[in-house]
Protein backbone atom coordinates (compact mmCIF):
# COMPACT_ATOMS: atom_id res chain seq x y z
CA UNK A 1 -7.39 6.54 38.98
CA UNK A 2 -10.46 9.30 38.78
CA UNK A 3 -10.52 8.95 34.96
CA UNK A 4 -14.21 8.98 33.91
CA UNK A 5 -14.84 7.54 30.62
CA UNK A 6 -17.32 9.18 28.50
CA UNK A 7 -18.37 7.34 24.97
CA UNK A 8 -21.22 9.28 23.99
CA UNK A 9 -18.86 11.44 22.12
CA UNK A 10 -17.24 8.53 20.15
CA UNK A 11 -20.29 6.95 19.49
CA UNK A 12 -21.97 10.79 18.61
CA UNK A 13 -18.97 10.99 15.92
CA UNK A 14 -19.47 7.46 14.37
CA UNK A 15 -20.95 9.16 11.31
CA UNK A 16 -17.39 11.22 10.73
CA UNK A 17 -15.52 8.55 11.99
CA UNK A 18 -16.91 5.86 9.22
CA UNK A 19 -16.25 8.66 6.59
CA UNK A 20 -12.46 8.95 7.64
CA UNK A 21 -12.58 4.72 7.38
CA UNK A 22 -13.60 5.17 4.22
CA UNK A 23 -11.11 8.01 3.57
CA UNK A 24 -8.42 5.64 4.64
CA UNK A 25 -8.96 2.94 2.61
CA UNK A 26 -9.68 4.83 -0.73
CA UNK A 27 -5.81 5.93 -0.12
CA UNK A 28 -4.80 2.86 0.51
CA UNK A 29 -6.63 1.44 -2.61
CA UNK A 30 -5.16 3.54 -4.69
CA UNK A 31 -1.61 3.66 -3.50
CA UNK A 32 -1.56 0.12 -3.56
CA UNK A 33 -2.96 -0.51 -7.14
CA UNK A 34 -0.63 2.02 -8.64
CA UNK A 35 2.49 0.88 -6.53
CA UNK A 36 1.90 -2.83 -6.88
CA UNK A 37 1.50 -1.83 -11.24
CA UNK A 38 4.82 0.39 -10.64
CA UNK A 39 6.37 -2.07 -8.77
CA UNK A 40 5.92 -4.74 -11.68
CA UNK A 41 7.73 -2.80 -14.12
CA UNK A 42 10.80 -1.72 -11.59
CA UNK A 43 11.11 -5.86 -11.32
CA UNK A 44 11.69 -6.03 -14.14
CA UNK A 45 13.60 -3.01 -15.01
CA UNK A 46 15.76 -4.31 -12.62
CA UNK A 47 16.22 -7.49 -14.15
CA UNK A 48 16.41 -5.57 -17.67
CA UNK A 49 19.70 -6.34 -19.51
CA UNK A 50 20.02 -2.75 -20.23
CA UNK A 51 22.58 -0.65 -17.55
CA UNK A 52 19.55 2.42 -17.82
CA UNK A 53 16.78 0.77 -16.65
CA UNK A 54 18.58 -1.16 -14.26
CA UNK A 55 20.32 1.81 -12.34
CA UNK A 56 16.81 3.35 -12.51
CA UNK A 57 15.13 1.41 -10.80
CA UNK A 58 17.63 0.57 -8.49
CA UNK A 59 17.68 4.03 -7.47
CA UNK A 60 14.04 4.08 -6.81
CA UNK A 61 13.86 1.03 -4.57
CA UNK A 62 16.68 1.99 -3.04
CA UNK A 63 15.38 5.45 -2.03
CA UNK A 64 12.00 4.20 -1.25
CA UNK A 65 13.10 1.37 1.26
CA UNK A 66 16.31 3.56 3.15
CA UNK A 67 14.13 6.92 3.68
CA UNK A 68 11.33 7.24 5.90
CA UNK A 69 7.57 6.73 5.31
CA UNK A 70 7.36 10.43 6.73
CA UNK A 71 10.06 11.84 4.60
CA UNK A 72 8.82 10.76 1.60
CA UNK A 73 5.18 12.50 2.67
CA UNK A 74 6.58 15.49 3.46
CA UNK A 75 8.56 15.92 -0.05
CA UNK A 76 5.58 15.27 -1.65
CA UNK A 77 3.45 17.80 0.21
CA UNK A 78 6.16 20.38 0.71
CA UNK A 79 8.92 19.79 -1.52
CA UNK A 80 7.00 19.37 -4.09
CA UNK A 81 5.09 22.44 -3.42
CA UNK A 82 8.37 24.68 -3.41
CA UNK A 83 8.64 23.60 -6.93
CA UNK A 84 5.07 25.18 -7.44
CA UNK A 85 3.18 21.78 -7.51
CA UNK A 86 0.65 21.27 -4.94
CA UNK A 87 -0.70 18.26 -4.45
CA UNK A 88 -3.02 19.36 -1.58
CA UNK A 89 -3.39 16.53 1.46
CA UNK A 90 -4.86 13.83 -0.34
CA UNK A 91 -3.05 13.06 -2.99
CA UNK A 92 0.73 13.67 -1.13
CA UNK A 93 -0.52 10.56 0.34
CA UNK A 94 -1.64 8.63 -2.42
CA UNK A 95 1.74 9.33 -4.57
CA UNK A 96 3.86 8.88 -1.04
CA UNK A 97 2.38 5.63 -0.50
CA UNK A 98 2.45 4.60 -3.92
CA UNK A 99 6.32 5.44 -3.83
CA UNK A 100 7.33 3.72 -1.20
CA UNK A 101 4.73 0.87 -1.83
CA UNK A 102 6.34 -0.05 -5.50
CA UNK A 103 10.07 0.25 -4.04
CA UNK A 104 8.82 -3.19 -1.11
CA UNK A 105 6.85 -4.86 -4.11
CA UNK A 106 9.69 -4.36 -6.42
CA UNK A 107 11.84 -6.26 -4.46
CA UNK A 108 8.87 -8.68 -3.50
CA UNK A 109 8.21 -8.85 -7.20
CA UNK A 110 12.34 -9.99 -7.90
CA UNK A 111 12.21 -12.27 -5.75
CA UNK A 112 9.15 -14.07 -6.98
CA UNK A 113 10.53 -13.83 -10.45
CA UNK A 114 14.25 -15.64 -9.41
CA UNK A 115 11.96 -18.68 -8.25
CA UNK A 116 10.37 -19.17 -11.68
CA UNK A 117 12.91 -21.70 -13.63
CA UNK A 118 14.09 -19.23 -16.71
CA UNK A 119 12.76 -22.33 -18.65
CA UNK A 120 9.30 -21.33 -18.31
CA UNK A 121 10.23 -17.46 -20.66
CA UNK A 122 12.49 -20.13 -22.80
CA UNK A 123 9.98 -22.52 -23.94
CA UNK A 124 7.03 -19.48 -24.31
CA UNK A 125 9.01 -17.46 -26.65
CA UNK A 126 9.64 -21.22 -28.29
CA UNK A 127 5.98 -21.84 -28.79
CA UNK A 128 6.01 -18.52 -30.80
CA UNK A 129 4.75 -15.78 -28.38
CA UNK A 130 6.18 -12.52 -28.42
CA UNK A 131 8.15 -11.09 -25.06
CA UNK A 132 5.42 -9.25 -23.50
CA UNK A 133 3.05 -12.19 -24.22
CA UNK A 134 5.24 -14.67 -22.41
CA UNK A 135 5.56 -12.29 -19.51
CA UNK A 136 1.94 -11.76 -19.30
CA UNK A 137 0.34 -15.29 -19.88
CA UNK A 138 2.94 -17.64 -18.57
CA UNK A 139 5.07 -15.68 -16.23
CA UNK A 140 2.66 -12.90 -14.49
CA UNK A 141 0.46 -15.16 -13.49
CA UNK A 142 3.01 -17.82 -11.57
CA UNK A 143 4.40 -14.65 -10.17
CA UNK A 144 1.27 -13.66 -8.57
CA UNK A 145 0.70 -17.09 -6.85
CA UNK A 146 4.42 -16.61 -5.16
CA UNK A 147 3.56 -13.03 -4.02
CA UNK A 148 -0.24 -13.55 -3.27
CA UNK A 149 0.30 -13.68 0.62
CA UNK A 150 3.38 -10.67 0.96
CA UNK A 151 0.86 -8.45 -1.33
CA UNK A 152 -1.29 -8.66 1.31
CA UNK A 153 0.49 -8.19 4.06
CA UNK A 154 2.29 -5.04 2.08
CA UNK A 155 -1.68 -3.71 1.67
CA UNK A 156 -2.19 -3.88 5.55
CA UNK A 157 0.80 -2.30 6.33
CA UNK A 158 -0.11 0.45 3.71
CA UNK A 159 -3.55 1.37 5.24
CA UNK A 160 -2.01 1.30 8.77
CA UNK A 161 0.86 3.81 7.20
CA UNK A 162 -2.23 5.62 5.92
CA UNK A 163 -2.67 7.33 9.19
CA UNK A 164 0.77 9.56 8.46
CA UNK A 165 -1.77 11.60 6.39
CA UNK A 166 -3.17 13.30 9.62
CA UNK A 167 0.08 15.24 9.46
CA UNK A 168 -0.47 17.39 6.53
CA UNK A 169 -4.17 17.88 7.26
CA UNK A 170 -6.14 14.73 5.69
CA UNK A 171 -8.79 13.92 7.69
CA UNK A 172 -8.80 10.21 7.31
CA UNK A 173 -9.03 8.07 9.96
CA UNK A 174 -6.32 9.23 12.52
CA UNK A 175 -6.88 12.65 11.67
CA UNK A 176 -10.91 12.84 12.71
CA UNK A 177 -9.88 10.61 16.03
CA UNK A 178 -7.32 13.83 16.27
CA UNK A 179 -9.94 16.44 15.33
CA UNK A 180 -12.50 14.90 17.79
CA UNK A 181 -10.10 14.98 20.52
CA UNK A 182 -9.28 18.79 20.13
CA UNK A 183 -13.53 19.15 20.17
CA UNK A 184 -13.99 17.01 23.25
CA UNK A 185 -10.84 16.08 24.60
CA UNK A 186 -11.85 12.17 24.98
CA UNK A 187 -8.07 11.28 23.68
CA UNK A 188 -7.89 7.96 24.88
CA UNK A 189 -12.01 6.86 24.19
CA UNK A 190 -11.35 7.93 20.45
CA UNK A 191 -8.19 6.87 19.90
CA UNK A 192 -9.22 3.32 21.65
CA UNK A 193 -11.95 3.11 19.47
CA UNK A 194 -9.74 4.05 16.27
CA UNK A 195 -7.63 1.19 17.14
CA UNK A 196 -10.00 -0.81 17.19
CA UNK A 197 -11.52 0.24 14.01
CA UNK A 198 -8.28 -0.24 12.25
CA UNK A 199 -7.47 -3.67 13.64
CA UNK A 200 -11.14 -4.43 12.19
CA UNK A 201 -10.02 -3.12 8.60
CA UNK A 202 -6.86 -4.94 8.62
CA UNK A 203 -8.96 -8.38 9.41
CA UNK A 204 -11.30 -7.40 6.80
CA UNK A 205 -9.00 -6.86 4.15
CA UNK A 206 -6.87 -10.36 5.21
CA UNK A 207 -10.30 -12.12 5.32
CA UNK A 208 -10.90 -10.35 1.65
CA UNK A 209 -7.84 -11.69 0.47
CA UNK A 210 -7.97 -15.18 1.60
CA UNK A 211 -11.21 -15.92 -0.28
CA UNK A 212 -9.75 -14.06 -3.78
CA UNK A 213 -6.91 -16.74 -3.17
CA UNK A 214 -9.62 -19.33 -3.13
CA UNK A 215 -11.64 -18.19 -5.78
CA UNK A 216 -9.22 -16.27 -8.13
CA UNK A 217 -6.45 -18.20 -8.09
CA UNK A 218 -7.74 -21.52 -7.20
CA UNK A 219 -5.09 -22.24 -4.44
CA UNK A 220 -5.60 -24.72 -1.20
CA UNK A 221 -6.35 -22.52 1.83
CA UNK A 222 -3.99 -19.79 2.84
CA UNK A 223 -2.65 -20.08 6.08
């Protein structure tokens, strides 16, 4: 093999590199907040005892897990924009990834709720709080012991899904790895070194999340 490598070009484009990073994860921040909120309420929507909210949110889990990551990017940035709403780059992925991010912690969400005994809502609501104040205090917080550890792994995947937004033009992190390439055609030294730098984010953010479970929810060690 006569391939030379050549890194002074990655290491040259750090600066724009660690700007993409940064890029990246304010995406994934955001589309995981909102879809992780969303994804509360389509829990329990879906658990509702009214036929509305139930078939609503069915439909939007049900859309969000069966179509693809890339389908549901493209109606946002496209589709949406035949409509006359334009979104720009950015923020087709934030409300993509929020999408399809509340549809998974929906169902993560259900799940967590059908292994808290209904005794716990029974005996609240008997000690004279009101509905939303037993679902706050006394359920919320059992539910987000159950789902601590699939949240997480939900946020990784959603900042490695992140890099579908070099597609319609964001430069985040896969996008500047692309844009370096077509300035110095070094494909496989930048896109080496933008594994790497996501497999570094993605240890970061599980290290991150095992000492909030130590500290904020005052749990044994996460495995």
């Amino acid at each position: 093999m006569n391939y030379k490598f050549l890194w002074a070009p990655v290491a040259k484009a750090l600066p724009e590199l660690a700007a993409a990073a940064f890029t990246t994860l304010q995406v994934s921040v955001l589309a995981m907040v909102a879809g992780t909120a969303i994804g509360l309420g389509l829990a329990f929507a879906k658990l509702s005892a009214k036929p509305l909210a139930r078939y609503a949110a069915g439909a939007w889990i049900e859309t969000a897990r069966n179509t693809p990551v890339l389908f549901q990017l493209y109606f946002c940035y496209f589709g949406l924009g035949a409509f006359g709403l334009f979104l720009g780059s950015y923020f087709s992925v934030v409300v993509a990834l929020t999408f399809n991010t509340a549809g998974y912690m929906a169902e993560t969400f259900r799940g967590g709720l059908n292994a808290i005994h209904p005794s716990q809502y029974k005996l609240a609501r008997a000690m004279g709080l009101k509905h939303w104040q037993a679902q706050l205090h006394v359920i919320v917080p059992q539910l987000l012991r159950i789902v601590y550890l699939p949240m997480t792994n939900q946020f990784i995947w959603v900042i490695l899904m992140s890099s579908l937004g070099m597609l319609v033009g964001l430069r985040e992190l896969s996008g500047e790895a692309q844009f370096q390439f077509s300035k110095t055609f070094r494909a496989f030294e930048f896109f080496l070194a933008t594994a790497v730098i996501y497999y570094l984010i993605a240890k970061l953010a599980l290290g991150l999340s095992h000492l909030l479970a130590r500290f904020f929810l005052k749990s044994e060690r996460v495995a």
